[in-house]
Protein backbone atom coordinates (compact mmCIF):
# COMPACT_ATOMS: atom_id res chain seq x y z
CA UNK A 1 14.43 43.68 -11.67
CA UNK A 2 14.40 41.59 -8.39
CA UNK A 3 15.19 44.41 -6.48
CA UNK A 4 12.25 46.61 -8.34
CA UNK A 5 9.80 44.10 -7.48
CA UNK A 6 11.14 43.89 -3.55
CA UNK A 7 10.45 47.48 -3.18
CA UNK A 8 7.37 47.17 -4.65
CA UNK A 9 5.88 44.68 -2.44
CA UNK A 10 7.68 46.55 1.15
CA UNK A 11 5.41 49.20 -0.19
CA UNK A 12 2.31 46.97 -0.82
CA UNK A 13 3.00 45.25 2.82
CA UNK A 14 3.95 48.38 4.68
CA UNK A 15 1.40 51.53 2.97
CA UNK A 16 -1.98 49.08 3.10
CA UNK A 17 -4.58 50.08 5.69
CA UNK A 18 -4.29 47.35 9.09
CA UNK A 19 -7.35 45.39 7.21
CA UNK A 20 -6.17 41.54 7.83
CA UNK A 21 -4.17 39.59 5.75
CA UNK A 22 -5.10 36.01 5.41
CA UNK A 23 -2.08 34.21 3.81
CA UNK A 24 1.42 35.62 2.72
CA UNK A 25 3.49 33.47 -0.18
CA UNK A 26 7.09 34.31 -1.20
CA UNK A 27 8.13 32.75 -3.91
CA UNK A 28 11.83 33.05 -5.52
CA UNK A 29 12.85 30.72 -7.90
CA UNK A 30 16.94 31.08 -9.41
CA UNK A 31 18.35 32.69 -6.43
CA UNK A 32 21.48 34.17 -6.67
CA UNK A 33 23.98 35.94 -3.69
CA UNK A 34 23.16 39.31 -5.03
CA UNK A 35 19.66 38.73 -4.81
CA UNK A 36 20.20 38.57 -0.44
CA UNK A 37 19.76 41.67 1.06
CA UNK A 38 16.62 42.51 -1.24
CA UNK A 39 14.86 39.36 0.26
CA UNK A 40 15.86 40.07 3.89
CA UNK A 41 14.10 43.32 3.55
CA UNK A 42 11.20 41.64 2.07
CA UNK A 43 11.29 39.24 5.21
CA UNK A 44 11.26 42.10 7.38
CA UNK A 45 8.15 43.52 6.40
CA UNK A 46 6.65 40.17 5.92
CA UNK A 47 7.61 39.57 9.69
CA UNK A 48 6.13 42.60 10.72
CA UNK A 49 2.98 42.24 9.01
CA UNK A 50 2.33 38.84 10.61
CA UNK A 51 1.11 40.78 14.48
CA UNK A 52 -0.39 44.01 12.18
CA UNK A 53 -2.32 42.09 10.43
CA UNK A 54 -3.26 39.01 11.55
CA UNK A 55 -1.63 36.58 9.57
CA UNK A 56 -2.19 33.08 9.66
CA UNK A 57 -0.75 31.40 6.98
CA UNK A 58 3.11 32.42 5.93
CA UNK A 59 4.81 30.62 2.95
CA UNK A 60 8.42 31.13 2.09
CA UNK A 61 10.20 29.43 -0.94
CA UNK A 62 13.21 29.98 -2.42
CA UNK A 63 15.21 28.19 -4.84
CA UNK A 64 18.72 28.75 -5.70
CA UNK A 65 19.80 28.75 -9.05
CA UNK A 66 22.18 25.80 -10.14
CA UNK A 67 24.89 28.24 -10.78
CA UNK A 68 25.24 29.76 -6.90
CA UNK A 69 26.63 28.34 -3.98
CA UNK A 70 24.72 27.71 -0.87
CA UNK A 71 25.38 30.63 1.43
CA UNK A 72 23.10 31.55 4.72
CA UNK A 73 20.10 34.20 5.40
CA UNK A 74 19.13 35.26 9.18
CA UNK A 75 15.11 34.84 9.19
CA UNK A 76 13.73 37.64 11.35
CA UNK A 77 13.39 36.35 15.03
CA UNK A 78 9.30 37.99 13.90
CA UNK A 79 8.81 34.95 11.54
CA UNK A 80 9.27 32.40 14.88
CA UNK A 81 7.26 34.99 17.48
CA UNK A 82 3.74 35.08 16.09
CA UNK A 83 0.48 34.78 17.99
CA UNK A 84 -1.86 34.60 14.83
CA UNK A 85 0.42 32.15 12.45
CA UNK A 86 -1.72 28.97 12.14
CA UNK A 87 -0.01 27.37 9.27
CA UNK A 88 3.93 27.98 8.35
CA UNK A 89 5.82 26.82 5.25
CA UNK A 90 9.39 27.22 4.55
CA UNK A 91 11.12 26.09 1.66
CA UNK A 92 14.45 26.94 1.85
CA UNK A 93 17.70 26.19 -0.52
CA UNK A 94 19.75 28.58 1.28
CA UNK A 95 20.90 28.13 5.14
CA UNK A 96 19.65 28.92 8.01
CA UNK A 97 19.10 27.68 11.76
CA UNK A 98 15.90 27.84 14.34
CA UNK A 99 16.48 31.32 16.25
CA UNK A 100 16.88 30.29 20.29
CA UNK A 101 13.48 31.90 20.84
CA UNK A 102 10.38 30.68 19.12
CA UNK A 103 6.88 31.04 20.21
CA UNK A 104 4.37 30.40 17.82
CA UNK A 105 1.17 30.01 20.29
CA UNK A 106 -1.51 28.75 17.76
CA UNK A 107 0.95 27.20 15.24
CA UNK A 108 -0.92 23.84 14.01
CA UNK A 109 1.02 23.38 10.52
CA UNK A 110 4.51 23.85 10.37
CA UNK A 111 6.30 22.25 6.79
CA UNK A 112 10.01 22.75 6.78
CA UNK A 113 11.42 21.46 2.78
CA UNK A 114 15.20 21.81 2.40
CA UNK A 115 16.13 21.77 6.30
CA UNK A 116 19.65 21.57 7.43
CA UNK A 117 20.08 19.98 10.62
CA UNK A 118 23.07 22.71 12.57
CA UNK A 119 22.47 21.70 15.35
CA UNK A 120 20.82 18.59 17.66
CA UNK A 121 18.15 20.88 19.83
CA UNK A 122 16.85 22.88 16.66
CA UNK A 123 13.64 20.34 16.16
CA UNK A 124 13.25 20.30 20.09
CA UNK A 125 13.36 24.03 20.05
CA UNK A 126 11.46 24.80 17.68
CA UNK A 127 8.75 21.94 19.09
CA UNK A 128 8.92 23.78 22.46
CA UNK A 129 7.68 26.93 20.83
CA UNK A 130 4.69 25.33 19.53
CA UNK A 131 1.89 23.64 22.11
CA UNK A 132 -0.50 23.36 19.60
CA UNK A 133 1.16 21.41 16.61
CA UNK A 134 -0.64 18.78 15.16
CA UNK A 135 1.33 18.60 11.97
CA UNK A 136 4.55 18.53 11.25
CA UNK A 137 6.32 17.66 7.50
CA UNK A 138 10.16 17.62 8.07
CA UNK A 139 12.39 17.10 4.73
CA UNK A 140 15.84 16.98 6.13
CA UNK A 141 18.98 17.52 3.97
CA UNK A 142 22.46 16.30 4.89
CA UNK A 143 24.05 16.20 8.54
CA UNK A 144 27.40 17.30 7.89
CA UNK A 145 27.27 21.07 7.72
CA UNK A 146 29.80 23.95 7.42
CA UNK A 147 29.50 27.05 9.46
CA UNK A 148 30.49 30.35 7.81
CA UNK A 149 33.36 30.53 10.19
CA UNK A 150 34.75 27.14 8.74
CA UNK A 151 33.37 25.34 11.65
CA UNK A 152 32.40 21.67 11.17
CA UNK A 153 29.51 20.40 12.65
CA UNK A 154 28.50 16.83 12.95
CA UNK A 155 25.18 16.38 13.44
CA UNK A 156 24.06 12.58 15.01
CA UNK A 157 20.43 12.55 16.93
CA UNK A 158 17.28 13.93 15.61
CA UNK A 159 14.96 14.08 18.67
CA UNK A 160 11.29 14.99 18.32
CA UNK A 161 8.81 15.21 21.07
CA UNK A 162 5.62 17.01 21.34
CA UNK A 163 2.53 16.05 22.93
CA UNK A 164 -0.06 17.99 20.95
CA UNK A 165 1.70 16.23 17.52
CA UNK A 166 -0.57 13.93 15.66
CA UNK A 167 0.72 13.59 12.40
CA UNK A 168 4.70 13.27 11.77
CA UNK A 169 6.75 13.06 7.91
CA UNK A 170 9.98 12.78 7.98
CA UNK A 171 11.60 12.84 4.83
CA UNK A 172 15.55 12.77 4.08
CA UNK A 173 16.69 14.58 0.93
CA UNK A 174 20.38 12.47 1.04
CA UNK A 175 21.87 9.30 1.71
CA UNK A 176 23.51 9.05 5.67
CA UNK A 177 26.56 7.21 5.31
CA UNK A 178 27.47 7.26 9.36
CA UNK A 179 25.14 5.98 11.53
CA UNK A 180 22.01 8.04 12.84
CA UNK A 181 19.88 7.88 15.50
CA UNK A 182 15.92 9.61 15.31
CA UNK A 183 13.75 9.46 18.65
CA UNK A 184 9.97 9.94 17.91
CA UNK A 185 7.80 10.44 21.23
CA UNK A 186 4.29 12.04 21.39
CA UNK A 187 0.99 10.66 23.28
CA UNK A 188 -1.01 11.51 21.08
CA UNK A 189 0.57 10.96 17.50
CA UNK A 190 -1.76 8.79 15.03
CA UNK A 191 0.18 8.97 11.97
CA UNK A 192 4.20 8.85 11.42
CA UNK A 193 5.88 8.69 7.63
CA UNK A 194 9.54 8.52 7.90
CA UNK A 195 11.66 7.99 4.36
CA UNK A 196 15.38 7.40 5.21
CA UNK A 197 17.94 7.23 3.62
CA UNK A 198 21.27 5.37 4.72
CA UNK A 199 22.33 4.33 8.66
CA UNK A 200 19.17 4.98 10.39
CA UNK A 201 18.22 3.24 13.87
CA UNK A 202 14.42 4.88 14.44
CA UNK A 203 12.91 4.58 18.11
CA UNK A 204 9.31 5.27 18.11
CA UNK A 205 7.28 5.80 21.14
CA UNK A 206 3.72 6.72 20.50
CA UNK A 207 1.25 4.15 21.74
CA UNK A 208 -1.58 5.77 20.06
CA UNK A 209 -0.44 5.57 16.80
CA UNK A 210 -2.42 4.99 14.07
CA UNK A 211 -0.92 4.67 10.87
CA UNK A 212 2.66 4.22 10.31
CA UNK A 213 5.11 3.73 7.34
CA UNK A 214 8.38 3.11 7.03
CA UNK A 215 10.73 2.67 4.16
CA UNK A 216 14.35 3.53 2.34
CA UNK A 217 17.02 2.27 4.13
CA UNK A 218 17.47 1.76 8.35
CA UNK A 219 19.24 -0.27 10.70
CA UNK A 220 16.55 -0.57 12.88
CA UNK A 221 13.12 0.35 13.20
CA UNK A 222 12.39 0.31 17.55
CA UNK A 223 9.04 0.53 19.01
CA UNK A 224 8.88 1.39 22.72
CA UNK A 225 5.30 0.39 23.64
CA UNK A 226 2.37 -1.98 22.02
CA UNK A 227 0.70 -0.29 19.13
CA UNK A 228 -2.93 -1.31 20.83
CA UNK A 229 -4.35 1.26 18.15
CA UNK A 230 -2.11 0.73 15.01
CA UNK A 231 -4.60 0.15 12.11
CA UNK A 232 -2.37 0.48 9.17
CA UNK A 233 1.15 0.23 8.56
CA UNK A 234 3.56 0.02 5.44
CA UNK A 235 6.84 -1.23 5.68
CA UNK A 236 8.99 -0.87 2.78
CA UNK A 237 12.25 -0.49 4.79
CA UNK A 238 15.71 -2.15 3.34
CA UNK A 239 16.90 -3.65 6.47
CA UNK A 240 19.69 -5.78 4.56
CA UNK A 241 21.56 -2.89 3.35
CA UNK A 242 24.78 -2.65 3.01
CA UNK A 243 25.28 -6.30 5.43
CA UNK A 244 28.67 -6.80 6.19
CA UNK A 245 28.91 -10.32 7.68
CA UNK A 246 27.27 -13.08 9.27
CA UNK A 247 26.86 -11.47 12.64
CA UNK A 248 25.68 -7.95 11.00
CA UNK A 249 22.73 -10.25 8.88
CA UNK A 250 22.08 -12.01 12.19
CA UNK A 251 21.65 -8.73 13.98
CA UNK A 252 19.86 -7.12 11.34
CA UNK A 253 17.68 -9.82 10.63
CA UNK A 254 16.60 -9.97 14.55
CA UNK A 255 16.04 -6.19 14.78
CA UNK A 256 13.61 -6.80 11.41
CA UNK A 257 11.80 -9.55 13.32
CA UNK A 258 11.36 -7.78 16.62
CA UNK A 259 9.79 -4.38 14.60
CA UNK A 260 7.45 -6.88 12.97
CA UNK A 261 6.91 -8.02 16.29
CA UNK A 262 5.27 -4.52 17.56
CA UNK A 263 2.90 -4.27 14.47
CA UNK A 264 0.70 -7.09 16.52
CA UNK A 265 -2.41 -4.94 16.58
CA UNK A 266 -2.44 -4.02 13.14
CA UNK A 267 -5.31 -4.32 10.89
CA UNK A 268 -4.07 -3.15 7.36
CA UNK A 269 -0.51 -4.10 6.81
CA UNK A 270 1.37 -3.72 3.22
CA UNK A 271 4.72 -5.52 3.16
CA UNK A 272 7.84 -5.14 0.49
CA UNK A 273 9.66 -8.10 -0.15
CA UNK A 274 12.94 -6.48 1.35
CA UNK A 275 11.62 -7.24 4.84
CA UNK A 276 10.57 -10.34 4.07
CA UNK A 277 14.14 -10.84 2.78
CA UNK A 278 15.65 -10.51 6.58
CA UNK A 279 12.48 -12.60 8.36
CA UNK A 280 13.90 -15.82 6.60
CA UNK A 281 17.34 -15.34 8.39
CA UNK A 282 15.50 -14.62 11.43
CA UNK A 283 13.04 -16.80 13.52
CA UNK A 284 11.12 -19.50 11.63
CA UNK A 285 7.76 -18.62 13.45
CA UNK A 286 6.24 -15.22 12.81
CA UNK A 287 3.91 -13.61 15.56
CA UNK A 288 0.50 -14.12 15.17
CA UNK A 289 -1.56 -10.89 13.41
CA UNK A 290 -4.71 -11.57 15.34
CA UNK A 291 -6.32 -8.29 13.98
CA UNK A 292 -4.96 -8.24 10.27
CA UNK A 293 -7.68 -7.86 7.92
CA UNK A 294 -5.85 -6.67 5.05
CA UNK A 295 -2.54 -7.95 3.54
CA UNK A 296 -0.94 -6.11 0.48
CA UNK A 297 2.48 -8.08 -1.23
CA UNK A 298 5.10 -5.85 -2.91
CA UNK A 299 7.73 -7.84 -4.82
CA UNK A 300 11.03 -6.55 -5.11
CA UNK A 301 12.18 -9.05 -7.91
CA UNK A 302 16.46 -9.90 -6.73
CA UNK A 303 18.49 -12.59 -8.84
CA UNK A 304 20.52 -12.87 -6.08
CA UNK A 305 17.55 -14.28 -3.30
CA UNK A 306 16.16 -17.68 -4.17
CA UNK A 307 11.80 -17.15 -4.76
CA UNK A 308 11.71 -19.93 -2.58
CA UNK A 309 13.15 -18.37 0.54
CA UNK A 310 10.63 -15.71 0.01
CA UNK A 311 7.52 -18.39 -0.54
CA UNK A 312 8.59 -19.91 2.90
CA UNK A 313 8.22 -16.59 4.23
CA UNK A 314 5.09 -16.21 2.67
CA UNK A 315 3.89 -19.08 3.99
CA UNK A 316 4.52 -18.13 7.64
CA UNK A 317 2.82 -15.28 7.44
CA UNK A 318 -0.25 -16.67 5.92
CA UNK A 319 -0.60 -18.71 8.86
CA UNK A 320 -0.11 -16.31 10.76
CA UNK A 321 -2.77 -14.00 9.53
CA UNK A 322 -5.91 -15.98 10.71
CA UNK A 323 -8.42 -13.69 10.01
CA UNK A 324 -7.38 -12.21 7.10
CA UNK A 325 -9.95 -11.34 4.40
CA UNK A 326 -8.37 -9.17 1.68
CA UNK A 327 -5.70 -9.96 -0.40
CA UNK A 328 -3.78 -7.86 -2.41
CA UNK A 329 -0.57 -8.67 -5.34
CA UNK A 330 0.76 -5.25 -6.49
CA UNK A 331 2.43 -7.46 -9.31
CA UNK A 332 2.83 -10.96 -9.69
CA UNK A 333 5.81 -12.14 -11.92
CA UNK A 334 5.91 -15.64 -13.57
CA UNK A 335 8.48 -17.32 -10.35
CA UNK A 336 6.64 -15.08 -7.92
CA UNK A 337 5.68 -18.15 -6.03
CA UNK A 338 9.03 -20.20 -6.79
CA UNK A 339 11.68 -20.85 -9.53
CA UNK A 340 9.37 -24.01 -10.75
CA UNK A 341 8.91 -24.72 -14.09
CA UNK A 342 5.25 -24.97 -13.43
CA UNK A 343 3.97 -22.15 -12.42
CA UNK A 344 0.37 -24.26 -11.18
CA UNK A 345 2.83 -26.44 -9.33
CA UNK A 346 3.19 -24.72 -6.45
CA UNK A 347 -0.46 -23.12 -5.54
CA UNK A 348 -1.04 -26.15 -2.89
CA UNK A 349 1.89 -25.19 -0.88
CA UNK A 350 2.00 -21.39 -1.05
CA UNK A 351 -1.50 -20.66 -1.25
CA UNK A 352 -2.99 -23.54 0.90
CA UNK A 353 -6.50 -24.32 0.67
CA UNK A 354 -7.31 -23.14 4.17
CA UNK A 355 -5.98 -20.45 3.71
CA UNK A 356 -7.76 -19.56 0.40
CA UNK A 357 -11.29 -20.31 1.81
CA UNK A 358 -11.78 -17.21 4.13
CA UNK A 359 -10.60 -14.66 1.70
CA UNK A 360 -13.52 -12.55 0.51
CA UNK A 361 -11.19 -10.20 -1.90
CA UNK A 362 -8.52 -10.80 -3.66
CA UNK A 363 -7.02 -8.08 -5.93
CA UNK A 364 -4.07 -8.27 -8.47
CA UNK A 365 -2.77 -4.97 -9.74
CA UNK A 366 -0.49 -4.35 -12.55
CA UNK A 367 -2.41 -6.82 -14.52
CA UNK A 368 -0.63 -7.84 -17.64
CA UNK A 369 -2.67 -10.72 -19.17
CA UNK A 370 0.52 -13.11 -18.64
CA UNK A 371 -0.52 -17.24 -18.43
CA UNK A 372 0.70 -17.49 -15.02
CA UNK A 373 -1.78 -14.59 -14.49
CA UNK A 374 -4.38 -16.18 -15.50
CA UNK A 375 -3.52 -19.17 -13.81
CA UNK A 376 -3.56 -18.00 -10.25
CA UNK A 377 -7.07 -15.95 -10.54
CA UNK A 378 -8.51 -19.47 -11.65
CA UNK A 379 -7.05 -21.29 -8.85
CA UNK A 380 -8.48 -18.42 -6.47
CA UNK A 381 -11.85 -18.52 -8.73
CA UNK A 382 -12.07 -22.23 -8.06
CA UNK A 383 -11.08 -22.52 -4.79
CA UNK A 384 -12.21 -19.16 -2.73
CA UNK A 385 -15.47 -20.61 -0.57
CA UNK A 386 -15.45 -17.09 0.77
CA UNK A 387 -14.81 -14.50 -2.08
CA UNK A 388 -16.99 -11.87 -2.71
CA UNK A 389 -14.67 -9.72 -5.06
CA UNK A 390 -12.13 -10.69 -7.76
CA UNK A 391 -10.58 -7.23 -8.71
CA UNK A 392 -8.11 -7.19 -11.74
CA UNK A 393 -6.49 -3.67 -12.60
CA UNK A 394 -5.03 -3.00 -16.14
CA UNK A 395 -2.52 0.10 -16.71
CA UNK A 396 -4.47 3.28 -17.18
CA UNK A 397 -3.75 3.49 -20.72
CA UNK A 398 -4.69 0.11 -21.33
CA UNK A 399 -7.88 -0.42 -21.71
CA UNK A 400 -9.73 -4.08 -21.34
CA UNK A 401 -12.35 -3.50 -24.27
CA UNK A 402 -8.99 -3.60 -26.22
CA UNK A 403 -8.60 -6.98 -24.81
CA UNK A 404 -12.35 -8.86 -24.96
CA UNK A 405 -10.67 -12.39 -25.38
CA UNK A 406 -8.51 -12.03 -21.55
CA UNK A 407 -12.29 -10.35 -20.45
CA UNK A 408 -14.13 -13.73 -22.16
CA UNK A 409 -11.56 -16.53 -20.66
CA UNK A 410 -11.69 -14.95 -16.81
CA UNK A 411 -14.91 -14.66 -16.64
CA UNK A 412 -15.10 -18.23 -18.20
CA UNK A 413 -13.44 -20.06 -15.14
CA UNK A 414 -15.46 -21.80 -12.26
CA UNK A 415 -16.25 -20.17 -9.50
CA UNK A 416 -16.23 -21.78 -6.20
CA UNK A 417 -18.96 -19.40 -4.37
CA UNK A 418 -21.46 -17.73 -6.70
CA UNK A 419 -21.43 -14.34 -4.71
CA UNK A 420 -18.29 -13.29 -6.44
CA UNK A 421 -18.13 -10.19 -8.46
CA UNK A 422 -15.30 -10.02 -11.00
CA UNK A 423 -14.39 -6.08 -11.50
CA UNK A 424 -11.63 -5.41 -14.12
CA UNK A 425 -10.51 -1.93 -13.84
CA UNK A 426 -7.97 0.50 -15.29
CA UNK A 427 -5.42 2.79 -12.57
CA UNK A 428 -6.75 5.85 -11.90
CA UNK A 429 -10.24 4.95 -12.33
CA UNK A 430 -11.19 6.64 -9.22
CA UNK A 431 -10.49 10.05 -10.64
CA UNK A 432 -14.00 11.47 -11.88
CA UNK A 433 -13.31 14.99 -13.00
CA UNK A 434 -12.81 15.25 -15.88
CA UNK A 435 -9.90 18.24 -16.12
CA UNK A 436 -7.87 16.17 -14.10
CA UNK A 437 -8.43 13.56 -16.40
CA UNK A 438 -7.30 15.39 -19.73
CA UNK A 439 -4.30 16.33 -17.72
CA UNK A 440 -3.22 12.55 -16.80
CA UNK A 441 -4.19 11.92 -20.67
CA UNK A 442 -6.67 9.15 -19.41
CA UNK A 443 -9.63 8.05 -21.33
CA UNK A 444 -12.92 9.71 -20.70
């Protein structure tokens, strides 16, 4: 049947009149070895029609079915020497490497899913191919690979330059155990995701960057030049992983204070608790975000780590944020502040009253309708000189007209500046159409 349908769509690729062809999309799900030569013809003609007809957008997928081995497929050196390809996806489950000659002239979209890493210059390559990138998504499976001829190859640096790059994802599909280094360097690159997994030291130079997030697992996170431009950044990075002994947490902890360090500049900045987790081994006095604006909190709840290490933390960073203005809990648990009794207790000394003036939003999502909930938005209701906007988010399928009594007693309590608006919301709430709507199974 595979083989049927191959034939059929040579014919379709290779009898049509030289009328242009827009977009080509090869789909194979449940691969199997005997399916191989089939789809290499298919490539072929797919390769060819790319300069006959103009292509500019080529997606190729193919899954293997969980039954077959991985085993290799040469891509035709075609695929990599187009002058019209202006977007390229490839989605592969089955092995293959860069050929040594690519030149993709007007390439500005290239999304590689499944890639194996053979060798250390196959990024660089590739890169070098392509002066007009501007996006590149790169979801990298494991390092260690195996050669048909037996041949083991140990793969350790992942090097990516390119001037013309602006926007950089880096995704890895498997924990590292050995230690690996990636170098990120472009001019002009405004926004870098990297998700790692395992022993990762990152060095990123790109002064113009923009937006920048970071999380899984590193060793370090190194940043060449001041981020004058950085506007937003997310850090959910583990740098504590896997610590071995006092010297490693010392290490680790520095490294974790001196990437904080470089995010000077930035005006949006959301923050897991796991890097807030090395800053209290690290130096007591955090750098001063002149710029920050907007500060989200992500708890990552550990029996292990006293609350109060992470409310000193806390602390520092509030006073080191002098201008910020929004605040924002992704979910606040009943110690969240400390492992007091009192929940109340301890608003005075993490949530000082200077610092609760100048806000003019605060938002808590993940609202639960908890006491200690209710607790802190009065304390911010009764103390926030400056708030415009108390914005409470339920669970999309929970729905606050369920709930009139929690509705009633918030927007009972005092408020210190009349100007405040109390929204309650539901997730999701920003989605308007309505298909898309039925499909999440959200109210109307």
């Amino acid at each position: 049947m595979f083989s049927d349908f191959v034939d059929f769509a040579n014919r379709v690729i290779r009898q049509r009149n030289k009328a242009s062809i827009g977009k080509i999309e090869v789909d194979v799900m449940h691969f199997v070895k005997s399916y191989r030569l089939a789809f290499e013809s298919l490539l072929i003609s797919a390769a060819a029609a790319l300069s006959s007809c103009n292509v500019q957008q080529l997606h190729l997928s193919v899954r293997m079915d969980k039954t077959t081995e991985r085993f290799s497929i040469p891509i035709p050196p075609g695929i990599f020497s187009s002058k019209t390809l202006v977007s390229l996806s490839v989605t592969f489950e089955v092995d293959w490497n860069v050929p040594d000659f690519v030149w993709l002239p007007n390439l500005k979209n290239l999304y590689l899913f499944e890639f194996r890493l053979v060798d250390e210059d196959s990024i660089q390559r590739l890169l070098q191919g392509c002066p007009l990138l501007e996006q590149l998504m790169l979801f990298v499976q494991p390092f260690s690979y195996e050669s048909e001829s037996e041949e083991r190859i140990e793969v350790e640096v992942l090097h990516i330059s390119s001037p013309s790059l602006k926007s950089l994802l880096l995704c890895w599909n498997a924990k590292v155990e050995l230690e690996f280094t990636v170098v990120v360097q472009s001019e002009n690159l405004e926004s870098l995701f990297c998700s790692l997994q395992g022993q990762h030291k990152v060095t990123i130079d790109a002064p113009n960057l923009k937006s920048l997030t970071v999380e899984g697992h590193v060793l370090e996170v190194h940043i060449n030049q001041s981020l004058v431009s950085i506007d937003k950044a997310v850090v959910q990075a583990e740098f504590l992983h896997n610590v071995t002994n006092h010297s490693d947490l010392f290490l680790r902890s520095q490294r974790a204070f001196k990437f904080l360090s470089g995010l000077v500049n930035v005006k949006s900045l959301n923050l897991s608790e796991n890097i807030l987790k090395a800053l209290y081994f690290s130096q007591p006095a955090l750098p001063t975000f002149r710029n920050l604006i907007k500060l989200e909190l992500i708890p990552v709840y550990c029996y292990s780590f006293p609350r109060s290490c992470i409310l000193q933390v806390l602390s520092n960073l509030f006073e080191s944020s002098p201008k910020l203005e929004v605040l924002i809990f992704s979910e606040v648990f009943k110690n969240y502040f400390g492992e007091d009794e009192e929940f109340g207790s301890v608003f005075l000394q993490a949530l000082p009253l200077t610092f609760i003036e100048h806000l003019k939003v605060i938002e808590m999502t993940n609202f639960r309708g908890e006491e200690h909930e209710f607790k802190l938005i009065e304390y911010f209701l009764k103390n926030g000189k400056s708030l415009k906007k108390m914005a409470l988010e339920r669970e999309a399928r929970e729905d606050w007209k369920c709930v009139p009594e929690d509705c009633e007693r918030i927007l009972a309590f005092k408020k210190c500046s009349d100007d405040c608006q109390i929204v309650l919301k539901k997730k999701w709430d920003h989605i308007t159409c309505p298909k898309f709507r039925q499909l999440l199974k959200l109210s109307p």
